[in-house]
Protein backbone atom coordinates (compact mmCIF):
# COMPACT_ATOMS: atom_id res chain seq x y z
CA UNK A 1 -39.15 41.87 -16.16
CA UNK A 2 -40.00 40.99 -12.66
CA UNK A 3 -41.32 38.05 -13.01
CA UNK A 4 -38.38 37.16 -15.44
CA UNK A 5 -35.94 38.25 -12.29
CA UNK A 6 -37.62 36.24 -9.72
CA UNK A 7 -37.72 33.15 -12.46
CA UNK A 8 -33.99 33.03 -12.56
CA UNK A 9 -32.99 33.75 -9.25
CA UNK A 10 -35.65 30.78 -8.19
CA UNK A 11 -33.76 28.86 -10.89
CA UNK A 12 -30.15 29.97 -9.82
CA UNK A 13 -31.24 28.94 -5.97
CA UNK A 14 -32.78 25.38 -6.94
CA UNK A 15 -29.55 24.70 -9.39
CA UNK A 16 -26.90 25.85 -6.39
CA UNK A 17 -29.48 23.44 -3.56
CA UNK A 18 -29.06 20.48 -5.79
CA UNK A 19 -25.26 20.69 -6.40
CA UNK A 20 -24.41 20.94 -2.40
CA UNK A 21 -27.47 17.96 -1.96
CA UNK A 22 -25.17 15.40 -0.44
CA UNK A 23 -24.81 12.69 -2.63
CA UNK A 24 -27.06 8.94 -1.63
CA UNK A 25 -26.75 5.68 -1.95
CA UNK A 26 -25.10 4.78 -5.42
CA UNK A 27 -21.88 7.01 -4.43
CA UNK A 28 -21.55 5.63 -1.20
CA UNK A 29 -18.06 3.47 -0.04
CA UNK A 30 -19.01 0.06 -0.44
CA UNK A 31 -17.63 -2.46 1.72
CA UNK A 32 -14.05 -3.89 0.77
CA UNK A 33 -14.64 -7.08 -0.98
CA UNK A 34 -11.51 -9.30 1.34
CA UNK A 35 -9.46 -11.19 -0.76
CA UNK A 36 -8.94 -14.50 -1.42
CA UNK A 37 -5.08 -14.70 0.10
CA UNK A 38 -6.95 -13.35 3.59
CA UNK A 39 -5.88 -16.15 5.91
CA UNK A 40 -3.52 -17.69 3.90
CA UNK A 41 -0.23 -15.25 4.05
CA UNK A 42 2.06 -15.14 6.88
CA UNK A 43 4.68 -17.41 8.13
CA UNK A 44 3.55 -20.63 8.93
CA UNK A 45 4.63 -23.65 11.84
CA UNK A 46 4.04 -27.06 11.62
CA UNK A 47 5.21 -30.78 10.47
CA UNK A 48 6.10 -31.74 7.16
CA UNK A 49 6.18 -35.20 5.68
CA UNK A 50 7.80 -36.51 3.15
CA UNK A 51 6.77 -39.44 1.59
CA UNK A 52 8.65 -41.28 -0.99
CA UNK A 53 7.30 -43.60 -3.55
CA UNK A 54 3.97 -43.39 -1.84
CA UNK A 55 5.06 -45.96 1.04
CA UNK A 56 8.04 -44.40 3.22
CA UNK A 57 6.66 -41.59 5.35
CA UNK A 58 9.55 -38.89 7.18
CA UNK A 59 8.47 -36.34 9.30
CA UNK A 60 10.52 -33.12 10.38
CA UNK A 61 9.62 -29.79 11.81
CA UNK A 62 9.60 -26.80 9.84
CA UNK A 63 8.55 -23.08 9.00
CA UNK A 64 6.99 -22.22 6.18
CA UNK A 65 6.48 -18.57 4.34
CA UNK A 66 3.46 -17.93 2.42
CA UNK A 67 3.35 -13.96 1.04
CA UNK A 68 0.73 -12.85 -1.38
CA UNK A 69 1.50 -11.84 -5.04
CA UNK A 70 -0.17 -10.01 -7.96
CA UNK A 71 -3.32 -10.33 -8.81
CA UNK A 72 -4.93 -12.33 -5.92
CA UNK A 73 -1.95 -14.83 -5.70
CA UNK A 74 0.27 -16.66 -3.35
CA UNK A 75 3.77 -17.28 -3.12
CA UNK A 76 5.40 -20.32 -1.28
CA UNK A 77 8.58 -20.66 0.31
CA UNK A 78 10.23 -23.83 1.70
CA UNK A 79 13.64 -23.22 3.55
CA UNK A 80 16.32 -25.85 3.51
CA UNK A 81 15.68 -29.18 5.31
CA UNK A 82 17.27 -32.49 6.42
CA UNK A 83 16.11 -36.07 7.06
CA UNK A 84 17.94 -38.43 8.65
CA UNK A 85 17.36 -42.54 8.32
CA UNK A 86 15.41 -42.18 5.23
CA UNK A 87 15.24 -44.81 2.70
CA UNK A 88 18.22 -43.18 0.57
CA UNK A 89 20.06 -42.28 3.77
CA UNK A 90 20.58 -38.29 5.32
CA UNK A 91 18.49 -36.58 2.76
CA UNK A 92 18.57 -32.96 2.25
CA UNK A 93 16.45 -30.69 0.16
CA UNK A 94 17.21 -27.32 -0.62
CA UNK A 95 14.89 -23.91 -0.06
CA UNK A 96 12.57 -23.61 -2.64
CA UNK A 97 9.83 -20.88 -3.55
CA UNK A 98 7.01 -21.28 -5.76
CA UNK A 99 5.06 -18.61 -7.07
CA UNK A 100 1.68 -18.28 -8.90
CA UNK A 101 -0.35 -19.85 -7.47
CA UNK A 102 -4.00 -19.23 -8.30
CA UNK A 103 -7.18 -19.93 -6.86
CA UNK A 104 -9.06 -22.87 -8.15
CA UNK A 105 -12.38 -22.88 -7.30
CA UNK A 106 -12.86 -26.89 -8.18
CA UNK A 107 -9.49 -27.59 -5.30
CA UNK A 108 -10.56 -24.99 -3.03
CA UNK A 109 -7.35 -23.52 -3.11
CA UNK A 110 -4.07 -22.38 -4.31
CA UNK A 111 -2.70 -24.56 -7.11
CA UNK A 112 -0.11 -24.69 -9.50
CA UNK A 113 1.14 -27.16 -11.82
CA UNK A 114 5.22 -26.20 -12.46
CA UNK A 115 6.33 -29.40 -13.65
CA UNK A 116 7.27 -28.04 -17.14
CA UNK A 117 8.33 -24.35 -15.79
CA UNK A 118 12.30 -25.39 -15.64
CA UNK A 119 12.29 -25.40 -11.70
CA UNK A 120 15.23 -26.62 -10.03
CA UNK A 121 15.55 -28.04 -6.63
CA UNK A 122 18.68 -28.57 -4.50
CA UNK A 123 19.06 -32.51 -3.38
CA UNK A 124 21.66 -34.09 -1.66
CA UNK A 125 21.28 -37.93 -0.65
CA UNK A 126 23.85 -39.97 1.86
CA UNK A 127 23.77 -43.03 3.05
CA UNK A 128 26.63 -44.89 4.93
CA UNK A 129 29.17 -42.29 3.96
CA UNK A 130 28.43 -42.22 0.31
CA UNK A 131 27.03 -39.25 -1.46
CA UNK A 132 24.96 -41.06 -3.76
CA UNK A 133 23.34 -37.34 -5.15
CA UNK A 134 24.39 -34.12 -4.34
CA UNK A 135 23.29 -31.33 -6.89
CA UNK A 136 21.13 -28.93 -8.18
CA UNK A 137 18.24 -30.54 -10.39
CA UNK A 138 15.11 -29.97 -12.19
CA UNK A 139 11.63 -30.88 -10.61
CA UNK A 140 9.93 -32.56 -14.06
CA UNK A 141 6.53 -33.67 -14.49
CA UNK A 142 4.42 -33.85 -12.53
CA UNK A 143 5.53 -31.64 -10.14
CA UNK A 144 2.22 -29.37 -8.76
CA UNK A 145 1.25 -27.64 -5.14
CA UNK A 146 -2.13 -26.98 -3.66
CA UNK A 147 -2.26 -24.57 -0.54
CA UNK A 148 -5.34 -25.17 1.31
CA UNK A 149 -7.05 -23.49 4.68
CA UNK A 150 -9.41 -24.70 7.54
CA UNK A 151 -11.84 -23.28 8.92
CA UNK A 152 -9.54 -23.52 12.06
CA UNK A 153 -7.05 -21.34 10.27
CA UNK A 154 -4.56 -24.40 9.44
CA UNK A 155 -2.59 -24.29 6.04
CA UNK A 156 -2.02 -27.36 4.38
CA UNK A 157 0.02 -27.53 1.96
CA UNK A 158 0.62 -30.89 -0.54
CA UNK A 159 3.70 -30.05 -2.94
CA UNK A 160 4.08 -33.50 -4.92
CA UNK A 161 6.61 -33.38 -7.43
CA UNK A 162 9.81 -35.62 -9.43
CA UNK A 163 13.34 -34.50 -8.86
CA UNK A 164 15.97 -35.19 -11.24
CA UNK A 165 15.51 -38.78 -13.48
CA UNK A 166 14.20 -40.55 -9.92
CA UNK A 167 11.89 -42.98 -10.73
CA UNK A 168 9.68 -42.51 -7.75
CA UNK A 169 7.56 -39.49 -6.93
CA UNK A 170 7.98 -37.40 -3.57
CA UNK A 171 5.07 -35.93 -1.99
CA UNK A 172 6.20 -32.77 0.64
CA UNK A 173 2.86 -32.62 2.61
CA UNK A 174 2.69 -29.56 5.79
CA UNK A 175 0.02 -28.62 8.12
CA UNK A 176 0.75 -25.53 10.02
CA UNK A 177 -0.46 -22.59 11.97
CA UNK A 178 0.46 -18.93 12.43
C-alpha cells in the first residue's frame, strides 16, 4: 500500500510538472507575415499624364488616394481634374475610384481589368466655347489599372481605359510619393 501511495503521488507530481512546463517552440508567436498593400496605401502626390491616342501627352498635378480592401486588396481613388489646351479643348474628368485590385505576381502589382464591370466616368470636353461632351459615361473595353511600387517608395500608377464611343484610347499614367 505504500509503495502504491508513493506511485501515485510520484505520478500526480510528474502529471501537475508537465502541465505548468512552459510551452516551446511550435506554440510560440510567429512573426507577422506583412502584407502585400504595405507600402502601397496612403495618399499619394505627384504628376499625372494623360495621353490621348497614344501621341498627345498633358500633364497636371494631382493627389491620389490608395486605401487597402478585403482580402489583401487595394482601392484607388482619382479626384476630379482639368486640362486645359488639350487636343479636344478644356478637358475635365470626373473623380473616380476603382476597387479590387489584386496582386498579380506576373505585373508585379495591383491590377484590374474593369472594362466590362459597367463603370462610369464623368467627362466634359470644351473647346472654343463649345461643349462638345459633357456627361456621365461608361469606361468600355479595355479599360484596366496596374498600381506599381519602387523600391524608392514611388507609386505608379497606369489606368488606360475608353470612355464613352471615343475612338481613341486614354492612358491616365501617375508617379507619386507619400
Amino acid at each position: 500500500m505504500k509503495n502504491s501511495k508513493h506511485l501515485f503521488y510520484s505520478l500526480l507530481t510528474f502529471a501537475l510538472a508537465t502541465i505548468s512546463l512552459p510551452s516551446c517552440g511550435s506554440d510560440e508567436d510567429e512573426p507577422e507575415r506583412p502584407s502585400l498593400t504595405d507600402g502601397y496605401v496612403g495618399e499619394f502626390a505627384g504628376q499625372l499624364t494623360l495621353n490621348i491616342a497614344g501621341q498627345y501627352d498633358y500633364d497636371t498635378d494631382i493627389k491620389i488616394l490608395i486605401s487597402a480592401g478585403k482580402n489583401e486588396t487595394l482601392s484607388v481613388t482619382f479626384p476630379e481634374y482639368s486640362m486645359s489646351n488639350t487636343m479636344m479643348g478644356e478637358i475635365t474628368m470626373g473623380a473616380i475610384t476603382l476597387e479590387n485590385l489584386t496582386y498579380d505576381s506576373l505585373k508585379v502589382g495591383f491590377y484590374l481589368n474593369y472594362g466590362e464591370a459597367g463603370k462610369n466616368q464623368y467627362f466634359k470636353a470644351e473647346r472654343n466655347g463649345t461643349v462638345t461632351m459633357d456627361s456621365e459615361y461608361p469606361l468600355n473595353a479595355p479599360s484596366d489599372i496596374l498600381v506599381t511600387k519602387g523600391e524608392d517608395g514611388k507609386i505608379t500608377v497606369v489606368n488606360s481605359f475608353r470612355i464613352g464611343t471615343m475612338p481613341m484610347p486614354i492612358t491616365a499614367t501617375f508617379i507619386g510619393w507619400k
